[in-house]
N, C-alpha and C. Protein backbone atom coordinates (compact mmCIF):
# COMPACT_ATOMS: atom_id res chain seq x y z
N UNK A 1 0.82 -1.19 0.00
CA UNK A 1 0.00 0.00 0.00
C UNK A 1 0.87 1.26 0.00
N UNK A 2 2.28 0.85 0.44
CA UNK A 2 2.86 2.02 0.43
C UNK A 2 3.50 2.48 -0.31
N UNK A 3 4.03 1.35 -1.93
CA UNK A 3 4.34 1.85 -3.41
C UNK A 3 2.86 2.84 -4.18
N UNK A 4 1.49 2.42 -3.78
CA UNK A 4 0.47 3.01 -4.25
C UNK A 4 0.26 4.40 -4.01
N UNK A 5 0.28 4.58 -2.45
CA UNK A 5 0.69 5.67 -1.77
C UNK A 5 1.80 7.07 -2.76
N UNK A 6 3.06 6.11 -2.63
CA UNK A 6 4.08 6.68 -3.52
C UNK A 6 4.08 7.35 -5.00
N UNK A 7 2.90 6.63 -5.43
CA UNK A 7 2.73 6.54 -6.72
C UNK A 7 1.66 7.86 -6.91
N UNK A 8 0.85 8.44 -5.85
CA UNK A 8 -0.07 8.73 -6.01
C UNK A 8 0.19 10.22 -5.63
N UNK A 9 1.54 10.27 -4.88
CA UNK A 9 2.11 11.36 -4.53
C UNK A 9 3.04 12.18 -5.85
N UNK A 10 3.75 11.26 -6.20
CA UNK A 10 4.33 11.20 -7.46
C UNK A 10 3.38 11.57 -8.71
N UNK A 11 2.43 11.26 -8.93
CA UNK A 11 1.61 11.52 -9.77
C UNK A 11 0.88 12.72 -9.39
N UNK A 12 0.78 13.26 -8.59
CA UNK A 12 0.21 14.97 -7.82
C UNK A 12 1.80 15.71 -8.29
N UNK A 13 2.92 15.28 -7.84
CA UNK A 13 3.95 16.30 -7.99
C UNK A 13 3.75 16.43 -9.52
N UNK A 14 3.92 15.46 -10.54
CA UNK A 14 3.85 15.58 -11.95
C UNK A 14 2.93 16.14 -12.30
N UNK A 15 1.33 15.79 -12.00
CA UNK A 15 0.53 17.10 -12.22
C UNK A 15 0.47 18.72 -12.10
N UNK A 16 1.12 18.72 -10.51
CA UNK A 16 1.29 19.92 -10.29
C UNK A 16 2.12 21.38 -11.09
N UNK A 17 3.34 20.39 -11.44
CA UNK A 17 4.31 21.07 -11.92
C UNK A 17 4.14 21.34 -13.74
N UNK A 18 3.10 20.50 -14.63
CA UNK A 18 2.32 20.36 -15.60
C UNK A 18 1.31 21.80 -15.99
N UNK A 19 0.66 21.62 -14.75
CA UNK A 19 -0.22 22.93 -14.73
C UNK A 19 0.31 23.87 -14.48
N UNK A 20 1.69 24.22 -13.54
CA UNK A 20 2.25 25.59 -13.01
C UNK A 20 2.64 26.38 -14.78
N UNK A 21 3.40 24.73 -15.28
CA UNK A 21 3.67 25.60 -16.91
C UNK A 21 2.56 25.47 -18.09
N UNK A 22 0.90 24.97 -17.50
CA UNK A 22 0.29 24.70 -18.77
C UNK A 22 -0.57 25.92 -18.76
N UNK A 23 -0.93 26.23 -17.00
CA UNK A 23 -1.76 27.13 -16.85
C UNK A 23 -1.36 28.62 -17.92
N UNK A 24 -0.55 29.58 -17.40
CA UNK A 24 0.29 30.88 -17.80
C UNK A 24 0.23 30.31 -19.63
N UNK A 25 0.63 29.13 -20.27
CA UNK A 25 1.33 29.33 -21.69
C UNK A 25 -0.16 29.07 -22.19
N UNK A 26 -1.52 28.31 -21.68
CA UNK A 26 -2.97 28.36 -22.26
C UNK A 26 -3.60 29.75 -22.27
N UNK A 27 -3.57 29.88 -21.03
CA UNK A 27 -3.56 32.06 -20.49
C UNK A 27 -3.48 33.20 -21.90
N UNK A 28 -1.76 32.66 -22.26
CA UNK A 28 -1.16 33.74 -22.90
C UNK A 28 -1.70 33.20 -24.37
N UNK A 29 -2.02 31.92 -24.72
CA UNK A 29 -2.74 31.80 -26.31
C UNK A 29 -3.66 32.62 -26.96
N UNK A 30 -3.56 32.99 -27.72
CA UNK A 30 -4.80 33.99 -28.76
C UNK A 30 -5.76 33.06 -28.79
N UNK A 31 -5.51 31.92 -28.68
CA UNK A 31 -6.47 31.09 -29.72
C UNK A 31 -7.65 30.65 -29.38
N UNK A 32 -8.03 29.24 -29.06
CA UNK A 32 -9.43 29.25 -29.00
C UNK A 32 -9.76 28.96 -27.19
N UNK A 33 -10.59 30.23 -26.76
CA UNK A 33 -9.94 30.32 -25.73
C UNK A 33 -11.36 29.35 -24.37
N UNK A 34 -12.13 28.76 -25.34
CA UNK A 34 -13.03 27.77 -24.90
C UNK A 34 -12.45 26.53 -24.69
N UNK A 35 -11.66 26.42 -25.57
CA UNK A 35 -10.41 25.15 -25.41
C UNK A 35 -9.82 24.93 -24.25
N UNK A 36 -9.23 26.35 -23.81
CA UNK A 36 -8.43 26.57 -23.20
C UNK A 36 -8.52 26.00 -21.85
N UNK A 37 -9.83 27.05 -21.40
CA UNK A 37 -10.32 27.12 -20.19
C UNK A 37 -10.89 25.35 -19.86
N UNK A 38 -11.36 24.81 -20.90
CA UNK A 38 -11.47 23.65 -20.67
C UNK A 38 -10.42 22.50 -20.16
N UNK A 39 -9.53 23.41 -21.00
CA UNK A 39 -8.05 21.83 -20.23
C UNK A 39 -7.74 22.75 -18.87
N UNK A 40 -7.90 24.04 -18.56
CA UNK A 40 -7.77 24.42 -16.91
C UNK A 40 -8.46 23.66 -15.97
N UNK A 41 -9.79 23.69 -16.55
CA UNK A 41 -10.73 23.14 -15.99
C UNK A 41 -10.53 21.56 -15.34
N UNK A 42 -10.57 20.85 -16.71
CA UNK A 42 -9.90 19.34 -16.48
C UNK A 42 -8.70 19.31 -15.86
N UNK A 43 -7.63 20.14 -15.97
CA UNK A 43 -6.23 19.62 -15.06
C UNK A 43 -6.69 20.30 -14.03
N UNK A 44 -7.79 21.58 -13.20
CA UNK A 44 -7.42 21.03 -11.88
C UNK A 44 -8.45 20.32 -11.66
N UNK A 45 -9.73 19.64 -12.06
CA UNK A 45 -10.18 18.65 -11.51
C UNK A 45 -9.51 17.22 -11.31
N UNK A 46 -8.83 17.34 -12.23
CA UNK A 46 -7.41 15.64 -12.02
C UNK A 46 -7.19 16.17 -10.75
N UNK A 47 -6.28 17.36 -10.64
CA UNK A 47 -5.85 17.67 -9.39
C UNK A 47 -6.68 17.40 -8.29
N UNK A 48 -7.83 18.19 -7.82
CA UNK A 48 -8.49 17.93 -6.96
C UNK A 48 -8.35 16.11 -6.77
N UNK A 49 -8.88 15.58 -7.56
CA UNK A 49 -9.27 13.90 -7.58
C UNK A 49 -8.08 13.26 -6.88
N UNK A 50 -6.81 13.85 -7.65
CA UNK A 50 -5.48 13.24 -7.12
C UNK A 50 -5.24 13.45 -5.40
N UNK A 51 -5.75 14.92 -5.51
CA UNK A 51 -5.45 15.47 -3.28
C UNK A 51 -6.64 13.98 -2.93
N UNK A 52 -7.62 14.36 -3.00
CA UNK A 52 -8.91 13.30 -2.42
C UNK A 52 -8.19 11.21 -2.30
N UNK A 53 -7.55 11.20 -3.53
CA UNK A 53 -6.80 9.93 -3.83
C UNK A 53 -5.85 9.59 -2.87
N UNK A 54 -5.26 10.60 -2.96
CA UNK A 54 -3.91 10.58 -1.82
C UNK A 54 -4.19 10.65 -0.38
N UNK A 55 -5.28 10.86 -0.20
CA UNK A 55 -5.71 11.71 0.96
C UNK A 55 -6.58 10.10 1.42
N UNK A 56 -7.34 9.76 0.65
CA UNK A 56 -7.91 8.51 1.09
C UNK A 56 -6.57 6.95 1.11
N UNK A 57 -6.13 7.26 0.34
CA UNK A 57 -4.48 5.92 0.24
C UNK A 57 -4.02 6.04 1.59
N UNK A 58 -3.69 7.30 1.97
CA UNK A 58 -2.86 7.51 3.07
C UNK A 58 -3.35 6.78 4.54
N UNK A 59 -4.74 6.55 4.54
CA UNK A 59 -5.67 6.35 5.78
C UNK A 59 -4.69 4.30 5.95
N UNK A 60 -4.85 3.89 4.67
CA UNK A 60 -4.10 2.80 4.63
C UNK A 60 -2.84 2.38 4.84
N UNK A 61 -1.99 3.32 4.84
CA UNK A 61 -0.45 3.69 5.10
C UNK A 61 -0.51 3.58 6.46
N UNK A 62 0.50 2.84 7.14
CA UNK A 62 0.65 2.75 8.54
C UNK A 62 1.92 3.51 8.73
């Protein structure tokens, strides 16, 4: 439980650091900006899901 754990932490840092550079370079696009807001949208709901994930794994972690 505690590679899953690991994994789940690991997979929040990789998200996190995803959005710090996806957020600002979608922001600064001309382009279609319904698009945009949509992958904000979706990467932080991953996010959220991932805190809640980690947050429930951990109860199993001794």
């Amino acid at each position: 439980m505690q590679i899953i754990n690991t994994l789940t932490v690991l997979a929040l840092v990789v998200l996190s650091f995803a959005l710090i550079v996806a957020i600002p370079v979608l922001y600064a696009s001309s382009e279609d900006s319904g698009r945009s807001n949509r992958l904000i949208l979706i990467g932080g709901a991953a996010w959220v899901a991932l805190v809640l994930l980690n947050w429930g794994v951990s109860f199993f972690v001794v």
